[in-house]
C-alpha atoms as a PDB file:
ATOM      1  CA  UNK A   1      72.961 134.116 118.266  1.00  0.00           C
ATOM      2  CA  UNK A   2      70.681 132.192 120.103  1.00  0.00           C
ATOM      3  CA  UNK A   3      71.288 128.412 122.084  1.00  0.00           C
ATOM      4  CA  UNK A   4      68.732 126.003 120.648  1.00  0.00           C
ATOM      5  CA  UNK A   5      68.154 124.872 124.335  1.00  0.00           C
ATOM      6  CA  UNK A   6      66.133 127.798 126.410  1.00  0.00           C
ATOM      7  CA  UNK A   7      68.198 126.776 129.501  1.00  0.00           C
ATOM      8  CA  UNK A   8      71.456 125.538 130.330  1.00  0.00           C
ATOM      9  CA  UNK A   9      71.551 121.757 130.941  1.00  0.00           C
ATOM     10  CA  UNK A  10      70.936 120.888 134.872  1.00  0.00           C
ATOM     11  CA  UNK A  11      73.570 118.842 136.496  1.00  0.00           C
ATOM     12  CA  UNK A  12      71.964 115.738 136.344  1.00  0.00           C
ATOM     13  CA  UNK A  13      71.806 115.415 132.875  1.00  0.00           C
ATOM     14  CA  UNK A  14      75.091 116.016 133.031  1.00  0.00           C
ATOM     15  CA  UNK A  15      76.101 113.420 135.200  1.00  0.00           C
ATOM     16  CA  UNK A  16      73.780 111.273 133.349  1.00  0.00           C
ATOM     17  CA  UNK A  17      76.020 111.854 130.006  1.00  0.00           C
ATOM     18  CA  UNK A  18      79.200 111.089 131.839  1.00  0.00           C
ATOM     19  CA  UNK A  19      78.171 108.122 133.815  1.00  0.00           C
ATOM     20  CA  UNK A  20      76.828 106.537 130.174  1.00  0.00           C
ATOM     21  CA  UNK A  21      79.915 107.635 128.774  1.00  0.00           C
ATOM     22  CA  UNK A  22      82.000 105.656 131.212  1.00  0.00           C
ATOM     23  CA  UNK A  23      79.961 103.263 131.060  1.00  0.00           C
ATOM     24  CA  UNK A  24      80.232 102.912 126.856  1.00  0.00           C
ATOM     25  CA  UNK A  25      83.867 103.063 127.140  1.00  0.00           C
ATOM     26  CA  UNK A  26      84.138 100.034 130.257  1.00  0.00           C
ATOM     27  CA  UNK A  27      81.897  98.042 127.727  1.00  0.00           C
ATOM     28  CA  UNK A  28      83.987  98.389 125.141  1.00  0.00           C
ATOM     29  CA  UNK A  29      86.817  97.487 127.025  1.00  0.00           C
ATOM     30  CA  UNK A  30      85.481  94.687 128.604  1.00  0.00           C
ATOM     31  CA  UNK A  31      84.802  93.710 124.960  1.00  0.00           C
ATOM     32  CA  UNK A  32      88.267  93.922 123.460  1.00  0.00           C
ATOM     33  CA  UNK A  33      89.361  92.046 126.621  1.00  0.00           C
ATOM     34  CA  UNK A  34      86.765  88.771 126.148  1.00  0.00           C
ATOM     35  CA  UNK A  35      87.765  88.937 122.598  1.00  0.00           C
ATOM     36  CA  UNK A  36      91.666  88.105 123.281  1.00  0.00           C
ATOM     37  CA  UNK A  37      90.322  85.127 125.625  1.00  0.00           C
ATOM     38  CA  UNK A  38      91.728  82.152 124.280  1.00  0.00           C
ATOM     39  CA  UNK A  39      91.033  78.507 125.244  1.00  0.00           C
ATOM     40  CA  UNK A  40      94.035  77.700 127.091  1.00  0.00           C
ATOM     41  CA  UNK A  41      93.295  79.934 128.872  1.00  0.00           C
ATOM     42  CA  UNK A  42      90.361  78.735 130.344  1.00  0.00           C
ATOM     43  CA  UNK A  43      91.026  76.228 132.910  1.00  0.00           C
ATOM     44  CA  UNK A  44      93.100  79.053 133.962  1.00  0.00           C
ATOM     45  CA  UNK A  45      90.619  80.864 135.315  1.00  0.00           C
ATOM     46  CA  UNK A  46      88.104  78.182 136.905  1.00  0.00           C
ATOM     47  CA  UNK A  47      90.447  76.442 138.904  1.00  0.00           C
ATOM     48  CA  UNK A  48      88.218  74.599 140.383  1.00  0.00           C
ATOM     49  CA  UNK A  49      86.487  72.806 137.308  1.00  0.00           C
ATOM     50  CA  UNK A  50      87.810  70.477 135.480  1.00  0.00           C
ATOM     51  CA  UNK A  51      87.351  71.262 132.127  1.00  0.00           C
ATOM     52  CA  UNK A  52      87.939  68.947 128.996  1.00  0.00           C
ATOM     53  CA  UNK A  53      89.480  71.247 125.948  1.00  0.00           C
ATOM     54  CA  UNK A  54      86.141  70.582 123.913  1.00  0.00           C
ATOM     55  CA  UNK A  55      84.321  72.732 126.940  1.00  0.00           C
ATOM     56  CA  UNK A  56      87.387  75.003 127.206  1.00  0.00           C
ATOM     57  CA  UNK A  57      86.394  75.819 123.560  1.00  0.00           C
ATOM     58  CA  UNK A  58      82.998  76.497 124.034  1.00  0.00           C
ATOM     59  CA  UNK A  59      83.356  78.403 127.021  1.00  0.00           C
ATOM     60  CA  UNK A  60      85.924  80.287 124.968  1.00  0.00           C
ATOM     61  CA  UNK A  61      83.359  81.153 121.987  1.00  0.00           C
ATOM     62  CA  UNK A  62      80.775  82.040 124.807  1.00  0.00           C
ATOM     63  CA  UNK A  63      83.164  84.746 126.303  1.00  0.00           C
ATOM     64  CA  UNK A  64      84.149  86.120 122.827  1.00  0.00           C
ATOM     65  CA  UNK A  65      80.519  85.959 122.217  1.00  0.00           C
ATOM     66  CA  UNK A  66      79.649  87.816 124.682  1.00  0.00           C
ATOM     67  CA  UNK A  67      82.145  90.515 124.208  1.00  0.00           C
ATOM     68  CA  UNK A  68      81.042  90.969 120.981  1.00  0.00           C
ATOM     69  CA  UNK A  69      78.074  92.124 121.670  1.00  0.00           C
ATOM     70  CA  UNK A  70      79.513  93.994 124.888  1.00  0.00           C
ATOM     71  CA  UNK A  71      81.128  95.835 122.074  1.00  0.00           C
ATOM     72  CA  UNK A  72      78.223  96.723 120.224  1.00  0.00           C
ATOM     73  CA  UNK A  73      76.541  97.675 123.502  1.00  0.00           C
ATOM     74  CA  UNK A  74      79.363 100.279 124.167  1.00  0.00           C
ATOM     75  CA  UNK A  75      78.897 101.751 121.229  1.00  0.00           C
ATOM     76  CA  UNK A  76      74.896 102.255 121.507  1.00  0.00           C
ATOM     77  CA  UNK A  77      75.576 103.576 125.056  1.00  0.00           C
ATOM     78  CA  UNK A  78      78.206 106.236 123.639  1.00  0.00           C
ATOM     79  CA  UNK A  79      75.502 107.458 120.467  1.00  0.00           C
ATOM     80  CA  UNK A  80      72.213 107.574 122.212  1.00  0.00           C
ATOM     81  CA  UNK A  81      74.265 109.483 125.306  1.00  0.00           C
ATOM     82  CA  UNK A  82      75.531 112.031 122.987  1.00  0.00           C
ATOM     83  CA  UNK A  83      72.068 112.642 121.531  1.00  0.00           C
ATOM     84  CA  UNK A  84      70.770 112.986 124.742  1.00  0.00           C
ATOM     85  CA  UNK A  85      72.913 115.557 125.894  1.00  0.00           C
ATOM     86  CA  UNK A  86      71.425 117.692 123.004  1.00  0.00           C
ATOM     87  CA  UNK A  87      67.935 117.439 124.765  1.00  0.00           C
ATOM     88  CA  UNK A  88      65.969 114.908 122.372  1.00  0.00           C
ATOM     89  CA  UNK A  89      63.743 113.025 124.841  1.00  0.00           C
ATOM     90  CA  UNK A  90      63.059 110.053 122.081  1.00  0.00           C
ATOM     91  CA  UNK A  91      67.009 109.340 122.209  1.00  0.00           C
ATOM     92  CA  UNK A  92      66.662 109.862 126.451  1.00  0.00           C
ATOM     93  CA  UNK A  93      64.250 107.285 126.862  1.00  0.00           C
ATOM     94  CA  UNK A  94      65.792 104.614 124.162  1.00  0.00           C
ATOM     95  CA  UNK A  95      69.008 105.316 126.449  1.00  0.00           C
ATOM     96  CA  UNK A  96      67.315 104.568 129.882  1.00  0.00           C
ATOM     97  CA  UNK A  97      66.077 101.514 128.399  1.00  0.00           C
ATOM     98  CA  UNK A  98      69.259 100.450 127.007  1.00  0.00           C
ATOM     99  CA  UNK A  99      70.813 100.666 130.334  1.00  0.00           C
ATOM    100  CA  UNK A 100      68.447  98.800 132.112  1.00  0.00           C
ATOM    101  CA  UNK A 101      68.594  95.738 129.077  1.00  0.00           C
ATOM    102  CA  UNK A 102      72.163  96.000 129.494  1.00  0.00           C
ATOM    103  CA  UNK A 103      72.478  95.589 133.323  1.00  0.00           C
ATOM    104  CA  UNK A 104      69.693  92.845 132.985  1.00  0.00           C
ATOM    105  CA  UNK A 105      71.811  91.301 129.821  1.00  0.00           C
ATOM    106  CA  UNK A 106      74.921  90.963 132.156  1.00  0.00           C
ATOM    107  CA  UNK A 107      73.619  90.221 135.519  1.00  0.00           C
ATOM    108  CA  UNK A 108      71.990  87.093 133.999  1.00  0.00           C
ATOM    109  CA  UNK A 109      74.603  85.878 132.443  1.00  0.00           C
ATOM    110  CA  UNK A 110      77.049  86.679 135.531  1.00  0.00           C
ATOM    111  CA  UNK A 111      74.334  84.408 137.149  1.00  0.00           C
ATOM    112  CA  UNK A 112      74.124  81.586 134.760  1.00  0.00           C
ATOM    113  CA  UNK A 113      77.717  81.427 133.494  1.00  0.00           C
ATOM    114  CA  UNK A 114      79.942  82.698 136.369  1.00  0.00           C
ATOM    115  CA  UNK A 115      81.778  85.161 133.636  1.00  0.00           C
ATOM    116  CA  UNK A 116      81.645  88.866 134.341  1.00  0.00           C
ATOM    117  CA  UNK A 117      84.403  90.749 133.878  1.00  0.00           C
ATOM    118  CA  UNK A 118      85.199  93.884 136.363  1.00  0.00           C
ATOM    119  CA  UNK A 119      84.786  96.925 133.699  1.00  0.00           C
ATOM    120  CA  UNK A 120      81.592  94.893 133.157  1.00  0.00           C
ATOM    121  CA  UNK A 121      80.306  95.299 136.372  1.00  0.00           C
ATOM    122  CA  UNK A 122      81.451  98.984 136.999  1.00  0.00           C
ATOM    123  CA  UNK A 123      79.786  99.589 133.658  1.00  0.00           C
ATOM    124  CA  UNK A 124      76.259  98.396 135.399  1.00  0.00           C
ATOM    125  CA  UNK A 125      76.732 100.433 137.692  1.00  0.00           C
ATOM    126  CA  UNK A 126      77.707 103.552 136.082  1.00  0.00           C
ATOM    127  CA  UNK A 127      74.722 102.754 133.409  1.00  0.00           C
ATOM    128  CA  UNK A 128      71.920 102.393 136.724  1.00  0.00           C
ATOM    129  CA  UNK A 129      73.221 105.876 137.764  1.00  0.00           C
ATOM    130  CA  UNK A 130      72.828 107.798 134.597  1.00  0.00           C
ATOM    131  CA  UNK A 131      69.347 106.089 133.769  1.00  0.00           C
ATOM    132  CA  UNK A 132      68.338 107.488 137.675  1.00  0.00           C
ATOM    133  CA  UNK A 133      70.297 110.646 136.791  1.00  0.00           C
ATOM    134  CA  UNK A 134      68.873 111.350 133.388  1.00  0.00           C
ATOM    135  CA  UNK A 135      64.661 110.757 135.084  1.00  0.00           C
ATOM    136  CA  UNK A 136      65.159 112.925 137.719  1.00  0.00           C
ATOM    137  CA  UNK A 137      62.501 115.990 137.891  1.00  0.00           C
ATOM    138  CA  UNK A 138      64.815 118.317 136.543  1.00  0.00           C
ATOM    139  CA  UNK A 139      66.174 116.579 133.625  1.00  0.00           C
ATOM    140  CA  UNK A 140      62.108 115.937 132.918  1.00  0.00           C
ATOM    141  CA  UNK A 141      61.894 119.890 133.294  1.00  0.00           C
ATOM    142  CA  UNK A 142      64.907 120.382 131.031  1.00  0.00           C
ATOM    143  CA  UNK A 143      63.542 118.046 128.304  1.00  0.00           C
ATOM    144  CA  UNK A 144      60.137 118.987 127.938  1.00  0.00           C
ATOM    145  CA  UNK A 145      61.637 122.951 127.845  1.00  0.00           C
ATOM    146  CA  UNK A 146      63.647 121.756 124.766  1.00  0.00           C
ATOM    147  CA  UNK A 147      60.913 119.450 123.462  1.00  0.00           C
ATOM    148  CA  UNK A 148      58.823 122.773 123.670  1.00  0.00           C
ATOM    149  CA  UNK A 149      61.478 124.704 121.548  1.00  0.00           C
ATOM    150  CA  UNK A 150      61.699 122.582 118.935  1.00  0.00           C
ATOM    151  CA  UNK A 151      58.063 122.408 118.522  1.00  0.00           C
ATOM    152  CA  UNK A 152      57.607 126.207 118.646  1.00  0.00           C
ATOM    153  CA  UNK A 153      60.317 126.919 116.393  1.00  0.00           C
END
């Protein structure tokens, strides 16, 4: 019985998986945790500001808003990372550019709003690795040997 890849996976595709796997997971997280953010408990956590409760709310429904979509996020990460690790370069490259829309998505609105929430940011970073990791020569090697594969066979 043969492996449908000609050659075992090099370690930065590897690394690449793992770092987008963390990286799905911390997004969901981060998610669930904006979600549960209520409005009281928003002047909480500017100190600072003083806000009214009508901006409390709407800070509120940005945050939850937000995590929504951090959810949804999470769980793109965790598919196209899985069907990248099986050596389909379409899914590789709609990956890489997920990760970079995401880290854009949440460093503006870090900068703009103030709000980013630590598995947030250690999800950027984990994403910016494995879109390096997954580009590197090798993976490219790797890839275009499956890519090859499948076309052959």
């Amino acid at each position: 019985m043969t492996s449908a890849n000609p050659r075992p996976r090099p370690r930065s595709v590897q690394v690449a998986f793992w770092a987008w796997l963390v990286a799905a997971i911390l997004l969901v997280l981060a998610g669930l945790l904006a979600l549960m953010t209520g409005a009281d408990n928003m002047p909480g956590r500017f100190p600072g500001a003083s806000l009214s409760q009508d901006q409390a709310r709407s800070l509120s429904f940005l945050v939850r808003g937000v995590g929504l979509v951090s959810i949804v996020l999470g769980f793109g990460v965790g598919y196209l990372a899985g069907r990248t690790r099986r050596g389909d370069k379409r899914f590789r490259r709609a990956a890489v550019a997920l990760s970079y829309a995401v880290v854009l998505m949440l460093a503006l609105f870090a900068l703009l709003f103030g709000v980013l929430l630590t598995p947030q940011f250690v999800a950027m970073i984990a994403l910016l690795v494995a879109a390096v990791a997954a580009t590197r020569d090798s993976a490219d090697a790797w890839f275009d040997a499956v890519d090859s594969r499948k076309d052959s066979g």
